[in-house]
Each structure stands twice: as structure tokens, then as C-alpha cells.
C-alpha atoms as a PDB file:
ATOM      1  CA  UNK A   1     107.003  83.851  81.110  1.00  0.00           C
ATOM      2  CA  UNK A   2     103.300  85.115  80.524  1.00  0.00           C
ATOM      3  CA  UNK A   3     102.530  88.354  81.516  1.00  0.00           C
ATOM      4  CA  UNK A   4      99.150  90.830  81.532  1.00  0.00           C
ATOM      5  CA  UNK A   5      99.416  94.331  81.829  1.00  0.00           C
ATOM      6  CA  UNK A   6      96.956  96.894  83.301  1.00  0.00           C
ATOM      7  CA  UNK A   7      98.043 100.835  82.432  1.00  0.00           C
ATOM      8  CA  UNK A   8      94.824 102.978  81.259  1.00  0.00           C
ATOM      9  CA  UNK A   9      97.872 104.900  78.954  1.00  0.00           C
ATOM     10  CA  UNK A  10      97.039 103.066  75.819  1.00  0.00           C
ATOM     11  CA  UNK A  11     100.342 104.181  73.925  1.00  0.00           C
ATOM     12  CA  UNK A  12     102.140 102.726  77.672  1.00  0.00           C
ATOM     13  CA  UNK A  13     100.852  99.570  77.804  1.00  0.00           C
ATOM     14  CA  UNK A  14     100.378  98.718  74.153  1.00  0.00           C
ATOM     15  CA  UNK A  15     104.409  99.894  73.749  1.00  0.00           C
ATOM     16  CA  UNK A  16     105.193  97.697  76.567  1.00  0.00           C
ATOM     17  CA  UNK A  17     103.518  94.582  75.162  1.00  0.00           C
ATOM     18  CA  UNK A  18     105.312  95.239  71.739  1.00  0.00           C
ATOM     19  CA  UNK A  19     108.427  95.210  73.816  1.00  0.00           C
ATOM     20  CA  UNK A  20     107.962  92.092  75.389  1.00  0.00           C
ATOM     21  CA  UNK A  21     106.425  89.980  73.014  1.00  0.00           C
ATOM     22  CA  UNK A  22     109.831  90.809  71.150  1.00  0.00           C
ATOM     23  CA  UNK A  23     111.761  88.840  73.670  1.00  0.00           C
ATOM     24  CA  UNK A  24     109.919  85.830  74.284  1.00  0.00           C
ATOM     25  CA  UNK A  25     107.582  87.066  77.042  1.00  0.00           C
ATOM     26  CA  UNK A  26     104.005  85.746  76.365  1.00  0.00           C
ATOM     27  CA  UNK A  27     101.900  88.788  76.844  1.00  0.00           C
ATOM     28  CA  UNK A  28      98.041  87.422  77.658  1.00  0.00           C
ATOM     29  CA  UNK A  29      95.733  90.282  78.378  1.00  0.00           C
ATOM     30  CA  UNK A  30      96.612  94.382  77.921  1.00  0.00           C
ATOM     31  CA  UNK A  31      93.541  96.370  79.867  1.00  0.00           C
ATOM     32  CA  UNK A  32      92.683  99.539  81.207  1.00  0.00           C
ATOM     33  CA  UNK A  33      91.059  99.273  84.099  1.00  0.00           C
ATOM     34  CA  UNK A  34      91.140  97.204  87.795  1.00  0.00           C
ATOM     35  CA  UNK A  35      88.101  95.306  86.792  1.00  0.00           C
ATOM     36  CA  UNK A  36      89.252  94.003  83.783  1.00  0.00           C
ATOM     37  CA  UNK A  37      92.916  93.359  85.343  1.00  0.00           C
ATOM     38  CA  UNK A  38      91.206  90.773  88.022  1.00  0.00           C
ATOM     39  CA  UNK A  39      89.155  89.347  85.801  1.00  0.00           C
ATOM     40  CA  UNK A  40      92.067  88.931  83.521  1.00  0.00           C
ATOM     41  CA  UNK A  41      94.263  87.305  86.533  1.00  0.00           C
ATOM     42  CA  UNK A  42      91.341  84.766  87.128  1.00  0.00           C
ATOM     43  CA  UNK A  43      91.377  83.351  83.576  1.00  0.00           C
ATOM     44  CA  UNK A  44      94.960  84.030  82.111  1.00  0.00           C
ATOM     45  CA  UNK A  45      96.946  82.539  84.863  1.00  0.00           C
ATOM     46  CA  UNK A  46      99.955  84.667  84.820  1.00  0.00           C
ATOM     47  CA  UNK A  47     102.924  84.354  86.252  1.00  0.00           C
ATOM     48  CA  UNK A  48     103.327  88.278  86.458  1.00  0.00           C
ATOM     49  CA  UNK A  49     100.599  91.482  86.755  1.00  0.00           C
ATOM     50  CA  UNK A  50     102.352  94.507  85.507  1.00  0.00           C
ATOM     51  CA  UNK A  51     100.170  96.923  87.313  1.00  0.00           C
ATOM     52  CA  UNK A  52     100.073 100.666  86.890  1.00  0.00           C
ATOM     53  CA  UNK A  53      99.547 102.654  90.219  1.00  0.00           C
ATOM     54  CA  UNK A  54      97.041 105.278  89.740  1.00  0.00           C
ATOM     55  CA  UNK A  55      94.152 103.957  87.577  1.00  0.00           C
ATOM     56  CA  UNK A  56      90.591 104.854  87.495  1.00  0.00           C
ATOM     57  CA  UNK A  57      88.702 105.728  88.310  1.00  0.00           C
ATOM     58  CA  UNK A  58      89.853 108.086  90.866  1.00  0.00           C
ATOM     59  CA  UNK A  59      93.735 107.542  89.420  1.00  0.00           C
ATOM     60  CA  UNK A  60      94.871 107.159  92.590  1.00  0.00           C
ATOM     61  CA  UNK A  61      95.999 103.767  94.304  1.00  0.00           C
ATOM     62  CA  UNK A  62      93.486 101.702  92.773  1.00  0.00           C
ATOM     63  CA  UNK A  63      96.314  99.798  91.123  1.00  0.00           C
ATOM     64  CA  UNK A  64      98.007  98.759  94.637  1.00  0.00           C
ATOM     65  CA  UNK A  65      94.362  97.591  95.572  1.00  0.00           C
ATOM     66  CA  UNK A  66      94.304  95.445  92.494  1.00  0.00           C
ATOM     67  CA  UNK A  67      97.641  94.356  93.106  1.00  0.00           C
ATOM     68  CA  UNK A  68      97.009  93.350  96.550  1.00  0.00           C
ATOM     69  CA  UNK A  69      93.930  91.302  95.758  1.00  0.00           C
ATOM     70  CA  UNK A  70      95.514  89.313  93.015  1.00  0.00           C
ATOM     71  CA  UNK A  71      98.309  88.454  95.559  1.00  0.00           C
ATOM     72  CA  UNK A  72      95.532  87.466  98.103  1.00  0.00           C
ATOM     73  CA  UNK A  73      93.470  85.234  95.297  1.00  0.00           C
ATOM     74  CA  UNK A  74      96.153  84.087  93.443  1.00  0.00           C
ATOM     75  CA  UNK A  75      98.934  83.644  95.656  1.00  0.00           C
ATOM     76  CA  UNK A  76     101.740  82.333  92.370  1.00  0.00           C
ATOM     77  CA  UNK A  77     101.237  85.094  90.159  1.00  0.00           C
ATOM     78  CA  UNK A  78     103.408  87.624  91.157  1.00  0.00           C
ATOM     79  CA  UNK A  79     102.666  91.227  90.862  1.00  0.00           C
ATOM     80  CA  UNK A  80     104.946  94.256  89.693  1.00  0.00           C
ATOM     81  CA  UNK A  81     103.689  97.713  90.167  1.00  0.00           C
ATOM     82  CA  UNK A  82     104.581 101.099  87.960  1.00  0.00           C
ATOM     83  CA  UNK A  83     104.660 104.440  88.740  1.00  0.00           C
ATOM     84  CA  UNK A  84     105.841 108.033  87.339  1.00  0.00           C
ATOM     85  CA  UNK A  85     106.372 109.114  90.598  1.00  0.00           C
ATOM     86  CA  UNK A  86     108.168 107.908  93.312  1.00  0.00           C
ATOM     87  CA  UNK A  87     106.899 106.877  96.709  1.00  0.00           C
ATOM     88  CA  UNK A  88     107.667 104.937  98.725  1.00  0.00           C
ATOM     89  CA  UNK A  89     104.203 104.426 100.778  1.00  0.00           C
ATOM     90  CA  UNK A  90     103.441 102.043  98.052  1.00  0.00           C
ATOM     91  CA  UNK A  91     106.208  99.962  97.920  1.00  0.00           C
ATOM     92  CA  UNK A  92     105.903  99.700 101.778  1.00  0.00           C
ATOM     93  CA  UNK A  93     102.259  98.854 101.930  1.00  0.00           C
ATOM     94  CA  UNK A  94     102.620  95.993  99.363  1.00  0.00           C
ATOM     95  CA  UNK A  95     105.679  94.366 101.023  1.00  0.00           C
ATOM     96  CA  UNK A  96     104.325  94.665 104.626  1.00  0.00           C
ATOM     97  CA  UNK A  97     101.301  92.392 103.005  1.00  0.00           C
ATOM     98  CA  UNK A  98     102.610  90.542 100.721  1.00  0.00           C
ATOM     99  CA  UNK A  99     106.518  90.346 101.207  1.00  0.00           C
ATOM    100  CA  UNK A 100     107.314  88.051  98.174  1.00  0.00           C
ATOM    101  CA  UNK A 101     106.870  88.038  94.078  1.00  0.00           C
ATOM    102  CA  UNK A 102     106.376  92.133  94.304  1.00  0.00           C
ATOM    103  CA  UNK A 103     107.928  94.763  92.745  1.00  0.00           C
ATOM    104  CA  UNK A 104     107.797  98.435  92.063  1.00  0.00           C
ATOM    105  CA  UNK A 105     109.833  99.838  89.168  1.00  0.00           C
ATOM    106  CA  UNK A 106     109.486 104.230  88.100  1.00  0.00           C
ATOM    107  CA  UNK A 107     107.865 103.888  84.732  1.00  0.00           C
ATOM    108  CA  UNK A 108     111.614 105.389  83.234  1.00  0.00           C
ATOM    109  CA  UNK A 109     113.158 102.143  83.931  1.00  0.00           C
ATOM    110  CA  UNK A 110     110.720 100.005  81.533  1.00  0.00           C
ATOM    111  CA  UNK A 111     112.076 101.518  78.271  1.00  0.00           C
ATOM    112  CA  UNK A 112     115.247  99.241  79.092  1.00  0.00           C
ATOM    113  CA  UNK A 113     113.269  95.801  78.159  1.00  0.00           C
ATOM    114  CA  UNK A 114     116.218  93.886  79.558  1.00  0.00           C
ATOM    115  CA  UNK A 115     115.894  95.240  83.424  1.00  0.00           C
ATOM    116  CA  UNK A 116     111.978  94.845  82.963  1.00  0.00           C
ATOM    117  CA  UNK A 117     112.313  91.369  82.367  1.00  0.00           C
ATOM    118  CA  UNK A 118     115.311  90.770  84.947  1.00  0.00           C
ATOM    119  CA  UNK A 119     112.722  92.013  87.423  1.00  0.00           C
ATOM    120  CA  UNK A 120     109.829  90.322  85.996  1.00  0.00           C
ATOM    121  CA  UNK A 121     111.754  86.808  86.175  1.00  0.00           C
ATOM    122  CA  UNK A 122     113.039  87.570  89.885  1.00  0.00           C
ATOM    123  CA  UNK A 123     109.394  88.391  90.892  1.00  0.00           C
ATOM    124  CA  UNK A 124     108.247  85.049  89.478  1.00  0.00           C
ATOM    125  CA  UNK A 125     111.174  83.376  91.414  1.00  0.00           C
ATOM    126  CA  UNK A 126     108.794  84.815  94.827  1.00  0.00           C
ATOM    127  CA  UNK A 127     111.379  87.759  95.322  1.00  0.00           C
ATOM    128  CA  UNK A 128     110.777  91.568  95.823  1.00  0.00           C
ATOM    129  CA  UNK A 129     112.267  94.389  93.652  1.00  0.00           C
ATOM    130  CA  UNK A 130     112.815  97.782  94.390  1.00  0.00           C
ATOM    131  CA  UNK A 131     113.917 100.189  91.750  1.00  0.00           C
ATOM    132  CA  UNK A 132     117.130 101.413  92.285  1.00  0.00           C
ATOM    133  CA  UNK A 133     116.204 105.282  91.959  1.00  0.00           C
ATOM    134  CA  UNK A 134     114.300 104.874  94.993  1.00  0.00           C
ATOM    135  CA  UNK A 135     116.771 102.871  97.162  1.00  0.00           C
ATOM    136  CA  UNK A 136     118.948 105.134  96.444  1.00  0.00           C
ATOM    137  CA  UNK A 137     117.236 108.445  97.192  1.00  0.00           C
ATOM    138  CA  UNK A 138     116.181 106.772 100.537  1.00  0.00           C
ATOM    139  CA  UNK A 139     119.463 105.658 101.461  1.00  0.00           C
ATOM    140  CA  UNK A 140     120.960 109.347 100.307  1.00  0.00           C
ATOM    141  CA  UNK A 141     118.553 111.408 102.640  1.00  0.00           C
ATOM    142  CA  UNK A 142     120.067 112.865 105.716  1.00  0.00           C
ATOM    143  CA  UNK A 143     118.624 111.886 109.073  1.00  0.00           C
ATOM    144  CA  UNK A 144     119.802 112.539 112.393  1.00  0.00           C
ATOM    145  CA  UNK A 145     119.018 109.397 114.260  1.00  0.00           C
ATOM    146  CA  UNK A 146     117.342 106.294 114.141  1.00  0.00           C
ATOM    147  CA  UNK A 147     118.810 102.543 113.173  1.00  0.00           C
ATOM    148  CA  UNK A 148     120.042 103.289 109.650  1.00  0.00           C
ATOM    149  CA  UNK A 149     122.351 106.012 110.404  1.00  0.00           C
ATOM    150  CA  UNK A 150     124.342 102.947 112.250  1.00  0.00           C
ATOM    151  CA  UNK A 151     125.311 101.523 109.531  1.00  0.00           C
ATOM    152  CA  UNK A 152     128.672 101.451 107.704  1.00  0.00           C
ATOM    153  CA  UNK A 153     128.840 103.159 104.106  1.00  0.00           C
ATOM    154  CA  UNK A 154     129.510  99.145 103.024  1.00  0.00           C
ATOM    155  CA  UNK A 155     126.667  98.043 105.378  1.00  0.00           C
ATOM    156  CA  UNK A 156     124.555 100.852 103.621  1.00  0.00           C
ATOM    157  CA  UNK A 157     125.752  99.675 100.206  1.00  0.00           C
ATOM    158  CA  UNK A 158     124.579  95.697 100.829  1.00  0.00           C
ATOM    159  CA  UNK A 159     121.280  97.031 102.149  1.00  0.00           C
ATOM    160  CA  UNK A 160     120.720  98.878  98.623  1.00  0.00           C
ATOM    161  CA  UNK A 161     121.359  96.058  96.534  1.00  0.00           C
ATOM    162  CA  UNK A 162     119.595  94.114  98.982  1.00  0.00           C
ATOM    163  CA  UNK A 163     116.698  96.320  98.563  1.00  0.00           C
ATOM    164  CA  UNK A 164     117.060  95.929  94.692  1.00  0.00           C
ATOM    165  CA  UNK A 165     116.392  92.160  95.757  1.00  0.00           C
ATOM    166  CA  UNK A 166     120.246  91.350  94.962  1.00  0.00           C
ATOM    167  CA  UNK A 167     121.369  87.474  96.444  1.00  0.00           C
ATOM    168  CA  UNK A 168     123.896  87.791  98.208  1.00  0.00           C
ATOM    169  CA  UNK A 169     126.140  86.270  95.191  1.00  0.00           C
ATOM    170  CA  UNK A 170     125.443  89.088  92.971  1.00  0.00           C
ATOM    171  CA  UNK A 171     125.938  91.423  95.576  1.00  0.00           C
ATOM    172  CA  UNK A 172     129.224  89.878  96.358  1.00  0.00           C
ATOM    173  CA  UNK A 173     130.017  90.309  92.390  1.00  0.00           C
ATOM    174  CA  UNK A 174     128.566  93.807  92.230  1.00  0.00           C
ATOM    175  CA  UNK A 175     130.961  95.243  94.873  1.00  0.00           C
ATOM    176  CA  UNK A 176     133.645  93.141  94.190  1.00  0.00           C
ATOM    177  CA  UNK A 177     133.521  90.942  97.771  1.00  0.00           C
ATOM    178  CA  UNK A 178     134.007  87.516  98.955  1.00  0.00           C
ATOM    179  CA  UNK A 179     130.765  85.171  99.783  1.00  0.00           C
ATOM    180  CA  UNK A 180     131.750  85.341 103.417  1.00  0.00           C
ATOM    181  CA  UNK A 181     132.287  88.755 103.659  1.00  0.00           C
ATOM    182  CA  UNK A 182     128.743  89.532 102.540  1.00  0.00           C
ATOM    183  CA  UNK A 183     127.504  87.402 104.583  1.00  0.00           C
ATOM    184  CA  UNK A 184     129.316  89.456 107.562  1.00  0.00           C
ATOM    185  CA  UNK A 185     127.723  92.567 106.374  1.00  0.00           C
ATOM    186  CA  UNK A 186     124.197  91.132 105.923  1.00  0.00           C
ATOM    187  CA  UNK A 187     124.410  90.092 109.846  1.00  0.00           C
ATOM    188  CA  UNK A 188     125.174  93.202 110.844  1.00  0.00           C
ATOM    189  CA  UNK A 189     122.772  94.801 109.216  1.00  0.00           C
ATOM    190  CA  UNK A 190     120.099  92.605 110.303  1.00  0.00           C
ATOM    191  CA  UNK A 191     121.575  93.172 113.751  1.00  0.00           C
ATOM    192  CA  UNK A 192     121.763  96.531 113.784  1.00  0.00           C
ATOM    193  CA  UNK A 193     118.388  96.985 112.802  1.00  0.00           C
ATOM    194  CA  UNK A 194     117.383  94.508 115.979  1.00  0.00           C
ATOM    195  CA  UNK A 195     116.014  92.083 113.931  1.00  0.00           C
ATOM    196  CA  UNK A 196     115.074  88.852 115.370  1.00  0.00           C
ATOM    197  CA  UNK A 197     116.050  85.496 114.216  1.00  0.00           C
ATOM    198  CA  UNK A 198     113.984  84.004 111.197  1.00  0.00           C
ATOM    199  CA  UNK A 199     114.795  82.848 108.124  1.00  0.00           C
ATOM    200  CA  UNK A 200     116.821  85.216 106.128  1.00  0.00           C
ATOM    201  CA  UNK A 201     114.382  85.720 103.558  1.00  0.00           C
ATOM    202  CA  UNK A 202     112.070  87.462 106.085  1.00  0.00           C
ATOM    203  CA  UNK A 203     114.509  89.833 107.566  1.00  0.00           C
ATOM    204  CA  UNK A 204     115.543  90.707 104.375  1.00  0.00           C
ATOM    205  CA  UNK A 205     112.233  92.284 103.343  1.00  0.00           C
ATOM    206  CA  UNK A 206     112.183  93.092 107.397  1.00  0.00           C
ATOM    207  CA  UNK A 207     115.302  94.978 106.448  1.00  0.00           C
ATOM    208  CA  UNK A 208     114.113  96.482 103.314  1.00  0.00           C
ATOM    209  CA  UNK A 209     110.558  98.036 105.229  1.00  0.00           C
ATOM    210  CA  UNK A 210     112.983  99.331 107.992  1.00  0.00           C
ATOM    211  CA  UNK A 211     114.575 101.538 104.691  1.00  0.00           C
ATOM    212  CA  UNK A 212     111.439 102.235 103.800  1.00  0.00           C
ATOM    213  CA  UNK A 213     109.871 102.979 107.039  1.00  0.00           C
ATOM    214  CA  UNK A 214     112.428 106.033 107.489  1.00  0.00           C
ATOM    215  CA  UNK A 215     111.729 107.793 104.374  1.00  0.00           C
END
């Protein structure tokens, strides 16, 4: 796995690249800035841009432009953002473009080097990852109509893990469920949310920006 890393917190990314070169992970570049992270993506080939959010210079979403344009250039490196804070605008505006090898993990979950690299290797396998904190919060919130609130506590469960970018084996493991009975719940859900046929790759992330869609 080779990795660079954009974060204009020096202590951040410098403790993150300390953390990953201790497990194998070959850590190319470390920068600062958006410039330096494309030019970085150009020559390092990564499979992986660990991209803060909010970098200069305005520190706002310049990291989610930089993330989309190394998706658009560079179509097989796959790009996981960081924030401190959650939203979920940015998660939703990277998967509606680019609906495969993203991610967006809260800047907590990093310190744990082993569920950094889980979602660093599922992200180079072309899936998406959501971190669970904001799944969860979505999921949690109270609304009084729309397609989600048909869903079955189960049905709500799948979608979270789903959301987490779970196959449906490990979300059969997780919750303790046979194959086929996953499989059940996943049709509903893409049913209930009126999704139309394609493969089921696409209406999971279809499902996933419905989730995020009614935050």
C-alpha cells in the first residue's frame, strides 16, 4: 500500500505517517497544501490520498476540490478525506461524483491505525467508506416522513453497515445473519428507497446518498 498525505497540521500528518510506516504502509509524500498534494499524486502514484478537508488557503473545502480532481486525473488512486467535524455535505458531494475508492473518516478515528488502514485497503479495493459516527448520527435523527422512515430497525441496521461499505458477508457476520437473509434485507432496502435496477454496487452508494440526502 503507498500512501501520501495532505493535512497543513504538521504534528497531524507527520504523526500519521509515523503510524503507518510502522505497519507496512509505504508513505510517499507528507504536504501541506492542495498544490503540492496534486503535484504529489502526478509523480508518486498512490494507491491512496489521505486528504484533510479544510486546507488553505481559505481552510475551507479546498481539500474535497483536491480530492475530486485527483479522482478525475487519476482515476486508480483512491482518495480518503478527514475531517474534525462532521458533515455530511462532503461525503455526499464526493460520492455523487465519484461513487467508488472514497472515503471520509472524523479525524478521532485515525488514532486507531488498524481501522485507518482497514479503510485505506477497502478504498483501494474501489469501495466507499463512511465513518461510522456519522452513519450513525444520520440514521439516529428523527424525521417525520420521507423513504427512510420505511424501513425496518434490521433494514436500518444493513443500511449502516452498508454505509460503512460492509459486503454483505461481513454484514451477515456482524449481526449474526444468514447470506440469504441479508440479501432479503438489502432488496428491500433498495426497494423501498425506489431504486431502479443496476448493478448492486451502484444502488448501494444510490442507497448510501439517499442516507445522506436526508440529513
Amino acid at each position: 500500500m503507498r500512501v501520501v498525505i495532505a493535512d497543513d497540521e504538521v504534528l497531524l500528518r507527520e504523526g500519521l505517517s509515523r503510524l503507518l510506516a510502522e505497519v507496512g504502509v509505504d508513505v510517499a509524500a507528507s504536504v501541506g497544501d492542495p498544490n503540492a498534494l496534486l503535484r504529489r499524486a502526478a509523480l508518486d502514484s498512490p494507491d491512496v490520498a489521505i486528504v484533510d478537508i479544510k486546507m488553505p488557503p481559505t481552510r475551507t473545502d479546498e481539500g474535497v476540490a483536491a480530492a475530486l480532481a485527483i479522482r478525475q486525473r487519476h482515476p486508480t488512486v483512491g482518495v480518503l478525506l478527514l475531517s474534525h467535524y462532521l458533515d455530511a455535505r462532503y461525503a455526499m458531494q464526493l460520492l455523487e461524483q465519484q461513487p467508488s475508492r472514497v472515503g471520509y473518516l472524523l479525524k478521532e478515528r485515525v488514532s486507531d491505525v488498524l481501522v485507518l488502514v482497514d479503510a485505506l485497503n477497502r478504498i483501494a479495493d474501489g469501495e466507499c467508506v463512511l465513518d461510522p459516527t456519522i452513519v450513525s448520527r444520520l440514521l439516529d435523527r428523527r424525521r417525520q416522513d420521507g423513504p427512510l422512515q420505511q424501513l425496518t430497525d434490521r433494514e436500518r441496521e444493513v443500511l449502516r453497515l452498508m454505509a460503512e461499505g460492509r459486503s454483505n458477508h461481513n454484514i451477515a457476520t456482524t449481526l449474526v445473519l444468514s447470506p440469504k437473509t441479508v440479501e432479503r434485507h438489502v432488496g428491500n432496502i433498495f426497494g423501498k428507497l425506489d431504486l431502479a435496477q443496476s448493478d448492486d454496487y451502484h444502488r448501494r452508494v444510490l442507497a448510501v446518498l439517499a442516507l445522506l440526502r436526508a440529513s
